[in-house]
Protein backbone atom coordinates (compact mmCIF):
# COMPACT_ATOMS: atom_id res chain seq x y z
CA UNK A 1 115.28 -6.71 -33.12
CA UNK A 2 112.07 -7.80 -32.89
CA UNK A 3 110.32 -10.57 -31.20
CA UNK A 4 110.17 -12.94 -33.51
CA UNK A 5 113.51 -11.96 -35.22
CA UNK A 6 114.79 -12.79 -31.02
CA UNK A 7 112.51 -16.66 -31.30
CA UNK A 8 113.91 -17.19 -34.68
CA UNK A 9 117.86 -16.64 -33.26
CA UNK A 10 116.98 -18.84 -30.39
CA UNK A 11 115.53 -21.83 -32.11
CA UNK A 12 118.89 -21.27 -35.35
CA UNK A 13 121.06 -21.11 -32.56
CA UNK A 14 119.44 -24.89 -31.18
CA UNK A 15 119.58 -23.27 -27.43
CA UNK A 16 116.10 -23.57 -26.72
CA UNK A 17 115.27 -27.27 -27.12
CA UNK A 18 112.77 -28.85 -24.68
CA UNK A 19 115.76 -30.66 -22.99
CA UNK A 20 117.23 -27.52 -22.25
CA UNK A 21 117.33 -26.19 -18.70
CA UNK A 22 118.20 -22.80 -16.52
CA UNK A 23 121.60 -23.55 -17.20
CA UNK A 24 121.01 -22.85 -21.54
CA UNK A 25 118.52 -20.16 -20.66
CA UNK A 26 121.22 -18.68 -18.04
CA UNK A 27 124.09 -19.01 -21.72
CA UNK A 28 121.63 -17.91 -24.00
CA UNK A 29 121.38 -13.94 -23.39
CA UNK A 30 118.92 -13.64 -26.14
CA UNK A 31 116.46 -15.36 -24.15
CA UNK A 32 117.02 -13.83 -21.24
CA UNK A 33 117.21 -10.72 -22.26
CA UNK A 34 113.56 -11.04 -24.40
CA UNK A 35 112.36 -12.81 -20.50
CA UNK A 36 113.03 -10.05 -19.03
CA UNK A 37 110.25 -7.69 -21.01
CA UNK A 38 107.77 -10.39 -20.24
CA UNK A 39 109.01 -9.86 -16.22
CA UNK A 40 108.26 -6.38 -16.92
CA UNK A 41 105.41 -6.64 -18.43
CA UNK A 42 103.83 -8.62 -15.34
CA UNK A 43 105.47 -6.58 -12.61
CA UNK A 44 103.36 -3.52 -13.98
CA UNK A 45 100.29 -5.34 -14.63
CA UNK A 46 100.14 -6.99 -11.63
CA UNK A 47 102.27 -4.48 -9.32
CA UNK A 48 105.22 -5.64 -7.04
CA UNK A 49 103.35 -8.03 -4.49
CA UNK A 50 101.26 -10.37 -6.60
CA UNK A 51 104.57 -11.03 -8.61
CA UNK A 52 107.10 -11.08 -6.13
CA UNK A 53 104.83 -13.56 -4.67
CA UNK A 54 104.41 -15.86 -7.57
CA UNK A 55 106.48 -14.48 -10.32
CA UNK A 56 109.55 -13.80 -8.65
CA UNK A 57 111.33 -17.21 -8.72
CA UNK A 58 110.45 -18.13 -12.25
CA UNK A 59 112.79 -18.90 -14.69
CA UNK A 60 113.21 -19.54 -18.64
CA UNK A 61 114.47 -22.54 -19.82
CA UNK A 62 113.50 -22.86 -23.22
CA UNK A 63 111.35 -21.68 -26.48
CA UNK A 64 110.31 -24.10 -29.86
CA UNK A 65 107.99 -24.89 -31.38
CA UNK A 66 105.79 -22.33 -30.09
CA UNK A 67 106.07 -23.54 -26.60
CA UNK A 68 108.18 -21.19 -24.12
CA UNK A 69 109.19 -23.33 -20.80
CA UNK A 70 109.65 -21.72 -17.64
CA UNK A 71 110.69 -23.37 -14.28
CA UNK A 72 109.14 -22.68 -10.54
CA UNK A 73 111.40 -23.96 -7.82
CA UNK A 74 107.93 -25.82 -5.93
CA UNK A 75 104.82 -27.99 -6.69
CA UNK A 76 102.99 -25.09 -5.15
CA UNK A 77 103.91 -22.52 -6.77
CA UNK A 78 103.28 -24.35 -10.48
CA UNK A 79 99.84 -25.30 -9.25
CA UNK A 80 98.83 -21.85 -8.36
CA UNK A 81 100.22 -20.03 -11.66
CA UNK A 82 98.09 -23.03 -13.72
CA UNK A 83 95.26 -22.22 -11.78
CA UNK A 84 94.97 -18.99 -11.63
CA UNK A 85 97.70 -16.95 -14.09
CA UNK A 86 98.61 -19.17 -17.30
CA UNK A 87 96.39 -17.00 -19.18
CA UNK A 88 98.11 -13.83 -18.53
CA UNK A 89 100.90 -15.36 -18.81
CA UNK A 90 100.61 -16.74 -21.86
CA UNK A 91 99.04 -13.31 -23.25
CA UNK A 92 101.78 -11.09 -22.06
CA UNK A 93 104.53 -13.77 -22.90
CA UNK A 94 102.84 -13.69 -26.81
CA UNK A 95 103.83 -9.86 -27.20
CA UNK A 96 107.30 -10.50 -26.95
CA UNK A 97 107.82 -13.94 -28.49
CA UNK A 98 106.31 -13.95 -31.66
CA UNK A 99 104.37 -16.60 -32.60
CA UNK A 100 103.78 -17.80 -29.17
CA UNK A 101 101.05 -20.73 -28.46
CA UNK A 102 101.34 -21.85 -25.31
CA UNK A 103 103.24 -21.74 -22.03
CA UNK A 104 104.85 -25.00 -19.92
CA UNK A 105 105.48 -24.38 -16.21
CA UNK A 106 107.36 -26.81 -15.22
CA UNK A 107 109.51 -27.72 -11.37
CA UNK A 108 112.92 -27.43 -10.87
CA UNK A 109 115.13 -30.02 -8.79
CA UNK A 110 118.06 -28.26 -7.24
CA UNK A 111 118.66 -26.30 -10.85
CA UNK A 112 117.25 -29.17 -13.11
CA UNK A 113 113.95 -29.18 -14.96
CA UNK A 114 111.44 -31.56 -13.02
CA UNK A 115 110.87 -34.57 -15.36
CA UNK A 116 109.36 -37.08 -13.17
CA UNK A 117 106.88 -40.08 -15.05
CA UNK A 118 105.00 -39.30 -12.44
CA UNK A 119 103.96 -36.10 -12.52
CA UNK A 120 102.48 -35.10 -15.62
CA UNK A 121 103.89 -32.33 -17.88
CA UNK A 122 101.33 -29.11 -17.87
CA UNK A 123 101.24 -27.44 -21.25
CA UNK A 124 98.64 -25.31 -20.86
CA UNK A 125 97.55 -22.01 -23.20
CA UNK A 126 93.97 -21.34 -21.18
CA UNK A 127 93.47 -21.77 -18.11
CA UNK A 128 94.10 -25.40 -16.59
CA UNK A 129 90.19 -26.44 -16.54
CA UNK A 130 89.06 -25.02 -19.91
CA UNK A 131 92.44 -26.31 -21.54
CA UNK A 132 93.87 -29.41 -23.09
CA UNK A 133 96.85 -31.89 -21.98
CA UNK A 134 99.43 -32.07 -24.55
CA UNK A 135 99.06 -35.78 -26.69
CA UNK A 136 101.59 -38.23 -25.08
CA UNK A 137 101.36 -36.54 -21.31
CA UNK A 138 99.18 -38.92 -19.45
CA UNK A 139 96.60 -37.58 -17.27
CA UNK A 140 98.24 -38.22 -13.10
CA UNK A 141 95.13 -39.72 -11.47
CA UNK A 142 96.93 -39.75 -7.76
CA UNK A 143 96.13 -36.97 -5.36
CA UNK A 144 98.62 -34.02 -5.04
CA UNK A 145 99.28 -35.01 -1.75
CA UNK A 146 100.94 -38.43 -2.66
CA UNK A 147 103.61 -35.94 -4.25
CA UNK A 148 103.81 -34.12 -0.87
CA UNK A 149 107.59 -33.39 -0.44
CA UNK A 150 109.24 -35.37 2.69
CA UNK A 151 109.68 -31.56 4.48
CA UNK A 152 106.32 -30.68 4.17
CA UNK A 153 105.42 -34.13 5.30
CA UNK A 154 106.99 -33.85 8.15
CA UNK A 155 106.00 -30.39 8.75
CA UNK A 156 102.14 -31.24 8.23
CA UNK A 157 102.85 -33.81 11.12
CA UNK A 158 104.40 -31.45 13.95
CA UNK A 159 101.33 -28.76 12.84
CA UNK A 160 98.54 -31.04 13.70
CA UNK A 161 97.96 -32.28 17.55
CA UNK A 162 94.81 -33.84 18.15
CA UNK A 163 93.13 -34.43 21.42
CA UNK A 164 91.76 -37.84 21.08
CA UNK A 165 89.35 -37.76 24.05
CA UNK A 166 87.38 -35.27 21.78
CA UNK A 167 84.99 -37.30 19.12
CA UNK A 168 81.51 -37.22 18.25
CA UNK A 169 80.55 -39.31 20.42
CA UNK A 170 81.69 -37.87 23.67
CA UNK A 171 79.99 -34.15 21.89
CA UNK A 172 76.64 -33.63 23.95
CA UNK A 173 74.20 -32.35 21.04
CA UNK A 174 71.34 -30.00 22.24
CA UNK A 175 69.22 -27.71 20.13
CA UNK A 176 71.87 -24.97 21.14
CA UNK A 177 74.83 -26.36 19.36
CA UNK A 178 72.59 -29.39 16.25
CA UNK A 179 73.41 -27.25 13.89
CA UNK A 180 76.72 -27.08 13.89
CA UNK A 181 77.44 -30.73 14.98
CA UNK A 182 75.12 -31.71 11.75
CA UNK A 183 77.40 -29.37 9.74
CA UNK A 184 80.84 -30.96 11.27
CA UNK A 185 79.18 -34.59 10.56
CA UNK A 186 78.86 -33.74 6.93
CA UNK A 187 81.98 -32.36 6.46
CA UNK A 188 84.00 -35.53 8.25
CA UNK A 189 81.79 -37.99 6.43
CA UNK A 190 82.29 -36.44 3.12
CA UNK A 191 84.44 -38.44 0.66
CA UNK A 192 87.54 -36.85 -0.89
CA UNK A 193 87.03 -34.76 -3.77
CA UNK A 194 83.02 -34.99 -3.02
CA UNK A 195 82.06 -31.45 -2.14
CA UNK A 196 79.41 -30.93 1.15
CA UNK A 197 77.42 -27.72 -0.38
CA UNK A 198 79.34 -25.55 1.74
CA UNK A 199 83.49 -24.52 1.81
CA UNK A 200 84.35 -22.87 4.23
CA UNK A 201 82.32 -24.49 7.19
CA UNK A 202 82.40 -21.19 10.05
CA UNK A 203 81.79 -21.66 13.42
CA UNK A 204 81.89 -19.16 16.27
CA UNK A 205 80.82 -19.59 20.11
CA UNK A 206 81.84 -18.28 23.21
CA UNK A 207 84.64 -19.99 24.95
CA UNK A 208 83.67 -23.51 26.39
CA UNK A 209 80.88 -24.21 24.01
CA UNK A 210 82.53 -27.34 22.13
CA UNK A 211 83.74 -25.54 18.77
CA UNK A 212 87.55 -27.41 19.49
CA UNK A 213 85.50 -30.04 20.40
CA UNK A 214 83.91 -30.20 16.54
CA UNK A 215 87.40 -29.47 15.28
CA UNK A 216 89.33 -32.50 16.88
CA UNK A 217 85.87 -34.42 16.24
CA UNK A 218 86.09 -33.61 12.41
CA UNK A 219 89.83 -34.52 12.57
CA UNK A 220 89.65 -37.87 14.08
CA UNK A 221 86.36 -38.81 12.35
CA UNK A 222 88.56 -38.75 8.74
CA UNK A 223 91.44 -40.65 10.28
CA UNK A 224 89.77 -43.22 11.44
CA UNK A 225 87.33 -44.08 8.05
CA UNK A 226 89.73 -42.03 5.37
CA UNK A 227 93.47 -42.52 6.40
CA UNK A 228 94.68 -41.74 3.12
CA UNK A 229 93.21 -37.65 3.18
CA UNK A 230 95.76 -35.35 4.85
CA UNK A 231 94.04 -33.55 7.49
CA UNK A 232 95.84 -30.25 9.62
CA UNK A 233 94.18 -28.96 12.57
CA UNK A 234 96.01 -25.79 14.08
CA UNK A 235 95.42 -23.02 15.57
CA UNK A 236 95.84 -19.28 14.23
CA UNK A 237 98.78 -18.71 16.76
CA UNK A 238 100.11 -21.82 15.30
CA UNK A 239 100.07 -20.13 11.70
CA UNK A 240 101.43 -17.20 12.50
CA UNK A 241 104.65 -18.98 14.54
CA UNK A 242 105.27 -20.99 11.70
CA UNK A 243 105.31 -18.62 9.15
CA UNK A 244 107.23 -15.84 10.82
CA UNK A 245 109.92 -19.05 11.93
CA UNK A 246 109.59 -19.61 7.69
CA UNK A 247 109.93 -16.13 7.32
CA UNK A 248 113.06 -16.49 9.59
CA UNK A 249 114.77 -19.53 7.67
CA UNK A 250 113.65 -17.82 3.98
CA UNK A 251 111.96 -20.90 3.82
CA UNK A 252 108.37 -19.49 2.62
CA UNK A 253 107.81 -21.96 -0.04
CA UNK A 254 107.80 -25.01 1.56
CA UNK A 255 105.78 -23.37 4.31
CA UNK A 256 103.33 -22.51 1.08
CA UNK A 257 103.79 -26.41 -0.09
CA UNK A 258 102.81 -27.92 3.63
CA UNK A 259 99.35 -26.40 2.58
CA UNK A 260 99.59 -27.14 -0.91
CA UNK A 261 98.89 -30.91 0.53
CA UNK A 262 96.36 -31.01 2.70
CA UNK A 263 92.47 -32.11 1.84
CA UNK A 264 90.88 -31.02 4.91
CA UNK A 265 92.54 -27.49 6.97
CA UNK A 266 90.55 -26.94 10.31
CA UNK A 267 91.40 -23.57 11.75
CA UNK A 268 90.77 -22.64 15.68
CA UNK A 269 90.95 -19.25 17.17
CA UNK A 270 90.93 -17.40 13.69
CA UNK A 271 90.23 -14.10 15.88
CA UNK A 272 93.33 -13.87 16.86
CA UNK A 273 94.66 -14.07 13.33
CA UNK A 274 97.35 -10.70 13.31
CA UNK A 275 99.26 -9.03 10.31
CA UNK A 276 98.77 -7.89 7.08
CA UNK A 277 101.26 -10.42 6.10
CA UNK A 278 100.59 -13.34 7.96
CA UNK A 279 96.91 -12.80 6.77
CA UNK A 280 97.55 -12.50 3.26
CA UNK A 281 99.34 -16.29 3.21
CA UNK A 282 96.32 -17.44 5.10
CA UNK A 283 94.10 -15.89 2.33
CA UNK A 284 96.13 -17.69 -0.59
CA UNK A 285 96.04 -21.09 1.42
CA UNK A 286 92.44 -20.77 1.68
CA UNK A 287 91.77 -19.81 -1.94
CA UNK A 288 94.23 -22.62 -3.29
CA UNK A 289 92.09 -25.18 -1.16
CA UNK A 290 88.95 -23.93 -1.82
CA UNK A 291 89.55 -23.60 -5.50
CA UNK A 292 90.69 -27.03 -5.63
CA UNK A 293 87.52 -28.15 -3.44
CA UNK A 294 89.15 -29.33 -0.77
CA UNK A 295 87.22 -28.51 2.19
CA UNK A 296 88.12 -25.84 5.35
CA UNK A 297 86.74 -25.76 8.85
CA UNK A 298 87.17 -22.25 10.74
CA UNK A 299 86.36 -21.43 14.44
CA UNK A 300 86.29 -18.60 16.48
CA UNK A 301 84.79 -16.19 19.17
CA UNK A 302 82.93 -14.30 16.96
CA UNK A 303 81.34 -14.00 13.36
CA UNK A 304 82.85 -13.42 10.60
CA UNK A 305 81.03 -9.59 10.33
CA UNK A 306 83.23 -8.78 13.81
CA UNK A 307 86.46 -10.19 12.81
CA UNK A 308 87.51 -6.27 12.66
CA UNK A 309 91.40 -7.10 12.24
CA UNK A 310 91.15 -9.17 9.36
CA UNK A 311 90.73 -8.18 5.95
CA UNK A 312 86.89 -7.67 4.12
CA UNK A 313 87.95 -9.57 1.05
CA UNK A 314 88.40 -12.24 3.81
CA UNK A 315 85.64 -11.62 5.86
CA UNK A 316 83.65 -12.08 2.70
CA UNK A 317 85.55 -15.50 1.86
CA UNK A 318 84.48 -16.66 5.11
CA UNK A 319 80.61 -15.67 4.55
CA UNK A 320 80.18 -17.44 1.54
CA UNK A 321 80.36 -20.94 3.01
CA UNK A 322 78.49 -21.76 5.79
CA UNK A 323 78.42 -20.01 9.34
CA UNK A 324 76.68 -21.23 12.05
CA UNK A 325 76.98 -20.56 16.03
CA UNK A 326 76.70 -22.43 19.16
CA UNK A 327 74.96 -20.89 21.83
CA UNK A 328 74.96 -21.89 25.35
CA UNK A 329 73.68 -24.65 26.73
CA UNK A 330 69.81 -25.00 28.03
CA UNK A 331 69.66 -26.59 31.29
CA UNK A 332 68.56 -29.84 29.83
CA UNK A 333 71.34 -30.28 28.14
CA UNK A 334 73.41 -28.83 31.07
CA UNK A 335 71.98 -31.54 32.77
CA UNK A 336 73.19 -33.55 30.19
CA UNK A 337 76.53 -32.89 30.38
CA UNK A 338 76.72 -32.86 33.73
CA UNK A 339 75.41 -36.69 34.40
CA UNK A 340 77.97 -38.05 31.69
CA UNK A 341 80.72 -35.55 33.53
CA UNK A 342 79.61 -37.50 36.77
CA UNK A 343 80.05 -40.94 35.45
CA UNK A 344 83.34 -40.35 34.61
CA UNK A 345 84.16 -38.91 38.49
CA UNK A 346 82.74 -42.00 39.69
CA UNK A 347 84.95 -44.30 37.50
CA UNK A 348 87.99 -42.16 38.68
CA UNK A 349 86.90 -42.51 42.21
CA UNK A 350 84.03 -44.70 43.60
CA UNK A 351 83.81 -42.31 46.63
CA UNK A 352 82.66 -39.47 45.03
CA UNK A 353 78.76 -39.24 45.93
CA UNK A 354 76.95 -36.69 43.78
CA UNK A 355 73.23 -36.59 43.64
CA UNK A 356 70.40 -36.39 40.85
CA UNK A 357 69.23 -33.18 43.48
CA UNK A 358 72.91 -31.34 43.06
CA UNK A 359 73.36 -32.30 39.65
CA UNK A 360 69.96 -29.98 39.22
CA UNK A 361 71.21 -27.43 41.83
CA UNK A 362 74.53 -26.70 39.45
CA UNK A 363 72.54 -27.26 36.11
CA UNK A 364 70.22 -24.28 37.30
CA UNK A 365 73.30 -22.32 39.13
CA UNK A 366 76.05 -22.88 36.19
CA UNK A 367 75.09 -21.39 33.24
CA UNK A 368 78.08 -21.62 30.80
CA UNK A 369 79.92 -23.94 28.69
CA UNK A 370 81.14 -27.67 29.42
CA UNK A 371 83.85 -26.16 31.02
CA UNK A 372 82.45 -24.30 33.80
CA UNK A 373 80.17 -26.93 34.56
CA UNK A 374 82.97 -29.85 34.95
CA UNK A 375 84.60 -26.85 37.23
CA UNK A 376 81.74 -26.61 39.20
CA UNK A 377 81.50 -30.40 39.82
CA UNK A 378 84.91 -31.20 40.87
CA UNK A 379 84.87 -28.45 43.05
CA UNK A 380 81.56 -30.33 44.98
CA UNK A 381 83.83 -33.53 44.69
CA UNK A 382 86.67 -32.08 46.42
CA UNK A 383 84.79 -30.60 48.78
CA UNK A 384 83.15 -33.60 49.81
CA UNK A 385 86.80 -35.08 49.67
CA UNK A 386 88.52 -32.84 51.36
CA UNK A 387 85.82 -32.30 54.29
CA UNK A 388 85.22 -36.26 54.43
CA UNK A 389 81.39 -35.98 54.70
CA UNK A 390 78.68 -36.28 52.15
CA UNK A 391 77.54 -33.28 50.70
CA UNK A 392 73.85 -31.50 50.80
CA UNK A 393 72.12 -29.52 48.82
CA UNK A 394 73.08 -26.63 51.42
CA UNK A 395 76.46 -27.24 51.45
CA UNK A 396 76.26 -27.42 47.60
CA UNK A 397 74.98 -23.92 47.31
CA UNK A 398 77.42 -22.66 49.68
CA UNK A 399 80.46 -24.32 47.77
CA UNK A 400 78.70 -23.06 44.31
CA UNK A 401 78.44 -19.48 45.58
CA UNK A 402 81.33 -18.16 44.16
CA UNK A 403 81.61 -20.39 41.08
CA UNK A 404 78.20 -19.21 39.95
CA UNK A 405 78.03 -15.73 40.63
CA UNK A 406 79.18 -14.78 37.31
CA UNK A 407 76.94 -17.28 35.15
CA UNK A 408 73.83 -15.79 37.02
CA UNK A 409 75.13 -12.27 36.48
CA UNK A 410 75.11 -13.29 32.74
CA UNK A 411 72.31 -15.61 32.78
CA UNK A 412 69.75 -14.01 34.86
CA UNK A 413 68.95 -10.99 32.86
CA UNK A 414 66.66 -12.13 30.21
CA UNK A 415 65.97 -10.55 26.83
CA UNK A 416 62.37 -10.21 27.99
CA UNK A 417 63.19 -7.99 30.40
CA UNK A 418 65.14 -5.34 28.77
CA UNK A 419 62.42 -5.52 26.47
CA UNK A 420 59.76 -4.73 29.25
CA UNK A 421 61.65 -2.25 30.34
CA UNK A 422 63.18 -0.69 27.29
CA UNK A 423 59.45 -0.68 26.18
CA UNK A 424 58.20 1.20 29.15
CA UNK A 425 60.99 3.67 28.79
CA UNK A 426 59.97 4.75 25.76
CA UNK A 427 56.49 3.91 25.52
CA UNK A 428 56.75 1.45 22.76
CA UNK A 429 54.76 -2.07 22.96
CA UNK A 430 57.12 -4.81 22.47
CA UNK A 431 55.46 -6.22 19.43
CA UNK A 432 56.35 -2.34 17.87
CA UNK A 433 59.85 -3.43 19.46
CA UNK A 434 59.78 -6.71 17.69
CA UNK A 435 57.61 -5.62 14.09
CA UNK A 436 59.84 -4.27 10.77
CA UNK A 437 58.78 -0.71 11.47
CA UNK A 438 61.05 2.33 10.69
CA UNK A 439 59.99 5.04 12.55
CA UNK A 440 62.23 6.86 14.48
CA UNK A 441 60.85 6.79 17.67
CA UNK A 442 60.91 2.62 17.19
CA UNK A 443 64.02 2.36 15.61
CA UNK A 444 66.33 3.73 18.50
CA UNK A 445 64.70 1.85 21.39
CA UNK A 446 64.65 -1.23 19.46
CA UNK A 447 68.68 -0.45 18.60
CA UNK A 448 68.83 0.48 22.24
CA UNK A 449 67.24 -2.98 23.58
CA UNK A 450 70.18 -4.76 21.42
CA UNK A 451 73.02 -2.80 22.98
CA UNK A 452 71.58 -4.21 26.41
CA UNK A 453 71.45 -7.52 25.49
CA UNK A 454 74.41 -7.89 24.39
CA UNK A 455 75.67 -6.07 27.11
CA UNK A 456 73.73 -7.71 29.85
CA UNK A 457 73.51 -11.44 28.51
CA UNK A 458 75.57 -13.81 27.08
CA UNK A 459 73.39 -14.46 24.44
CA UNK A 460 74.96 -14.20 20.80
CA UNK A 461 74.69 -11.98 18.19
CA UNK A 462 72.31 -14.46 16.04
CA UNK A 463 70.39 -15.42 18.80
CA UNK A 464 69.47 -11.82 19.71
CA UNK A 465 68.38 -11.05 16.22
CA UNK A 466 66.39 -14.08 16.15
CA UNK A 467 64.54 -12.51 19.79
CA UNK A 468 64.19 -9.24 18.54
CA UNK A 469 62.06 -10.13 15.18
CA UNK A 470 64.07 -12.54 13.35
CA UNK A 471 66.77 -10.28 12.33
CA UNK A 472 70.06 -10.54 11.03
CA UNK A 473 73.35 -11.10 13.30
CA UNK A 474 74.71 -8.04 11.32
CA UNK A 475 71.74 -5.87 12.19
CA UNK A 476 72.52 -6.56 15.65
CA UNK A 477 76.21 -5.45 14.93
CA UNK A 478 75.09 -1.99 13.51
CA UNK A 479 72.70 -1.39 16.27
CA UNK A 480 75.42 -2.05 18.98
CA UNK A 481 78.25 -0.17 17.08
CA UNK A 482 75.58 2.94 16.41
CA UNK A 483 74.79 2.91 19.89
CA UNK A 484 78.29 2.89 21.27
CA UNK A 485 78.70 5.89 18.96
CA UNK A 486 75.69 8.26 19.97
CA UNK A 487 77.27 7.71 23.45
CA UNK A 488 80.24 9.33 23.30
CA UNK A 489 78.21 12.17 21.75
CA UNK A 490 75.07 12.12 23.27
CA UNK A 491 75.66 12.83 27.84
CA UNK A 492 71.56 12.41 27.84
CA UNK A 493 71.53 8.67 26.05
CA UNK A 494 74.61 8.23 28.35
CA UNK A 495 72.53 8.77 31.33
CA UNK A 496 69.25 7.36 30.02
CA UNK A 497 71.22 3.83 29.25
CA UNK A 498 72.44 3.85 33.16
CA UNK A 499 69.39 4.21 34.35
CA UNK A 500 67.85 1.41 32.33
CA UNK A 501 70.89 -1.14 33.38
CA UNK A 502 69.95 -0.35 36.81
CA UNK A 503 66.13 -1.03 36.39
CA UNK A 504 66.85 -4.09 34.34
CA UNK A 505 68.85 -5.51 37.22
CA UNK A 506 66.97 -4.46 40.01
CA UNK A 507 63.94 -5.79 38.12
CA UNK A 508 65.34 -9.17 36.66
């Protein structure tokens, strides 16, 4: 029989009317049976994953007048197959049901077709922006997110903790980290549906350089001025517990729907982002909100280039927004941080006596992150505390000693001295060091001098491009990874790189 002889015994046999749901599809074995080719048909276009994922749980309900209906158990899932699949679906669906126009996905409620007023029906034969609604359906103008089921409602709420002591205004802005707090102002002062130029926003720093602090920022920002937009902030350890406990429950689609309702997803620690899996239902949340411009925030150690674990489709996802790093702090705004850090000490206890003079002392001692500084200052304060007498400069260095012996291991070394030294090495000026020339015999020192700064500093990728000629973070990457290699191979560059760590050190 062929397909239309099967469409013509299913509309005779009045068993495919629109009111008809699984339960007539399920008694109507003509239908199900013609179904099942079109299942076929998908599973070997698309191979076992892609429908599994999306295909899998679909289900025929009905086919007249040219329209076949077909049921998804979730919001998400009918979203996603509008979006990305009607038109494959509607192609491959036309081969077996003759005289096929268009295709209606539509949600079922425990085992019903989904018929609410207030969610309009999508008969769609194109894809969902190039096509046109059906006369009578009504056009929803309310967000997805105001049909966010109660379980991903509630599930959206346990995912998201916010610490509310970190906002813009307590974020110390320098010229090591305007940049990216100019990027995370634009993104939390962007109205809904209004797109910033950029999706994904990517930021990586080292830890204790403030890209949480942008994150819970961002968060609170929205909440406070657009308390309507659903806003998640997690972390990628987060993800991957709830998905393996959704995993655990077969629960999957609602753990797909929780994301299915957010406007604004800020990701920390993406680096640590494990599993083919868990990665791949990170990479269709992402695409669903990005498709359906609704904006994402990721931070993590390291650029996108060096996320090495996660996949290069990904990778690329990530690239094509905007990145941007933090680097450490200058001492000014060390300083900076440390005076408002002091304030704070002296509201918690008027005792605590901390000069302008040892504020400068740890600003030029500490080198790293907020966090390391506000370490280095309680530990004065409780020294002076602990010892009841005021503290000196002297006694400040003394206390300091240990908490600053690994910033000035990091900090001391400067980029201009492995270039003075590289240079020398190798009798190559730094300006040839620093110039786009390709010679051989400028190519490897200059690789070389890269290796040891990011070896010997705790400057970032993008920063040491920017020192060594204005190049890119990636051309640092290469140089680093190439020089790793020849090592292994290569006893002579082995020894010739010890020797230069020790002059750079002794020298520095």
């Amino acid at each position: 029989m062929t397909g239309g002889q099967a469409a013509e015994r299913m509309e005779d046999n009045g068993k495919g009317g629109p009111g008809a749901g699984p339960a007539s599809a399920m008694a109507n074995p003509l239908l199900r049976d013609t179904w099942t080719r079109v299942a076929q048909r998908l599973r070997a276009e698309l191979g076992d994953d892609l429908f599994n994922s999306w295909f899998g749980r679909m289900e025929p309900e009905s086919f007249i007048d040219n329209t076949m209906i077909v049921s998804v158990p979730t919001r998400f899932l009918k979203s996603w197959i509008e979006n990305h699949y009607i038109a494959k679906l509607t192609k491959i669906a036309a081969a077996e049901f003759a005289g096929l126009a268009q295709v209606q996905v539509r949600v079922r409620v425990q085992g019903t077709a989904a018929q609410s007023p207030t969610v309009p029906r999508a008969v769609v034969s194109a894809p969902r922006h190039g096509g046109e609604a059906r006369s009578g359906d009504a056009p929803s103008l309310q967000p997805m997110a105001s049909f966010m089921p109660q379980a991903a409602e509630a599930a959206l709420a346990r995912a998201t903790v916010i610490d509310e002591s970190q906002t813009f205004d307590s974020f110390m802005v320098g010229q090591s980290n305007q940049l990216a707090h100019a990027a995370a102002m634009r993104v939390a002062n962007a109205a809904q549906g209004m797109p910033v130029g950029f999706n994904p926003l990517y930021i990586h720093a080292g830890a204790g350089l403030g890209k949480t602090h942008l994150l819970n920022a961002i968060a609170q920002r929205i909440r406070e001025t657009q308390p309507m937009r659903k806003v998640m902030v997690m972390t990628a350890e987060r993800f991957m517990y709830t998905f393996i406990h959704a995993v655990r429950q077969r629960d999957t689609l609602s753990f797909k729907d929780q994301f299915q309702s957010v406007d604004v997803l800020l990701i920390d620690d993406f680096q640590f982002l494990q599993g083919k899996a868990i990665q791949q239902e990170f990479c269709h949340a992402f695409n669903s909100l990005v498709d359906q411009r609704r904006q994402v925030v990721v931070a993590a150690d390291v650029p996108p280039a060096q996320l090495d674990t996660v996949d290069q489709r990904m990778r690329s996802r990530l690239m094509g927004g905007l990145v941007v790093d933090i680097e450490s702090p200058d001492q000014g705004l060390r300083r900076k941080i440390l005076s408002v850090r002091r304030d704070l000490l002296v509201s918690r206890d008027p005792a605590a006596m901390v000069s302008d003079e040892i504020l400068e002392l740890v600003a030029e001692r500490v080198t790293g992150g907020g966090r390391e500084l506000e370490g280095a200052l309680n530990r004065i304060a409780a020294f002076q505390q602990f010892n009841n007498q005021p503290i000196t400069l002297d006694l400040a260095s003394m206390v300091l000693r240990d908490a600053a012996a690994q910033g000035q291991d990091a900090g001391r070394i400067k980029i201009d001295d492995i270039l003075k030294v590289v240079g020398r090495h190798y009798n190559v000026s730094k300006n040839d060091l620093l110039s786009p020339r390709r010679a051989r015999n400028v190519v490897v020192p200059r690789q070389i001098g890269m290796y040891l700064a990011k070896k010997l500093t705790s400057r970032s990728l993008p920063e040491i491009g920017r020192r060594f000629g204005g190049r890119d973070h990636s051309t640092v990457l290469h140089a680093v990874r190439k020089i790793d290699d020849m090592m292994r191979a290569d006893e002579k560059l082995a020894k010739d790189l010890a020797q230069l760590i020790r002059l750079i050190e002794q020298g520095a």
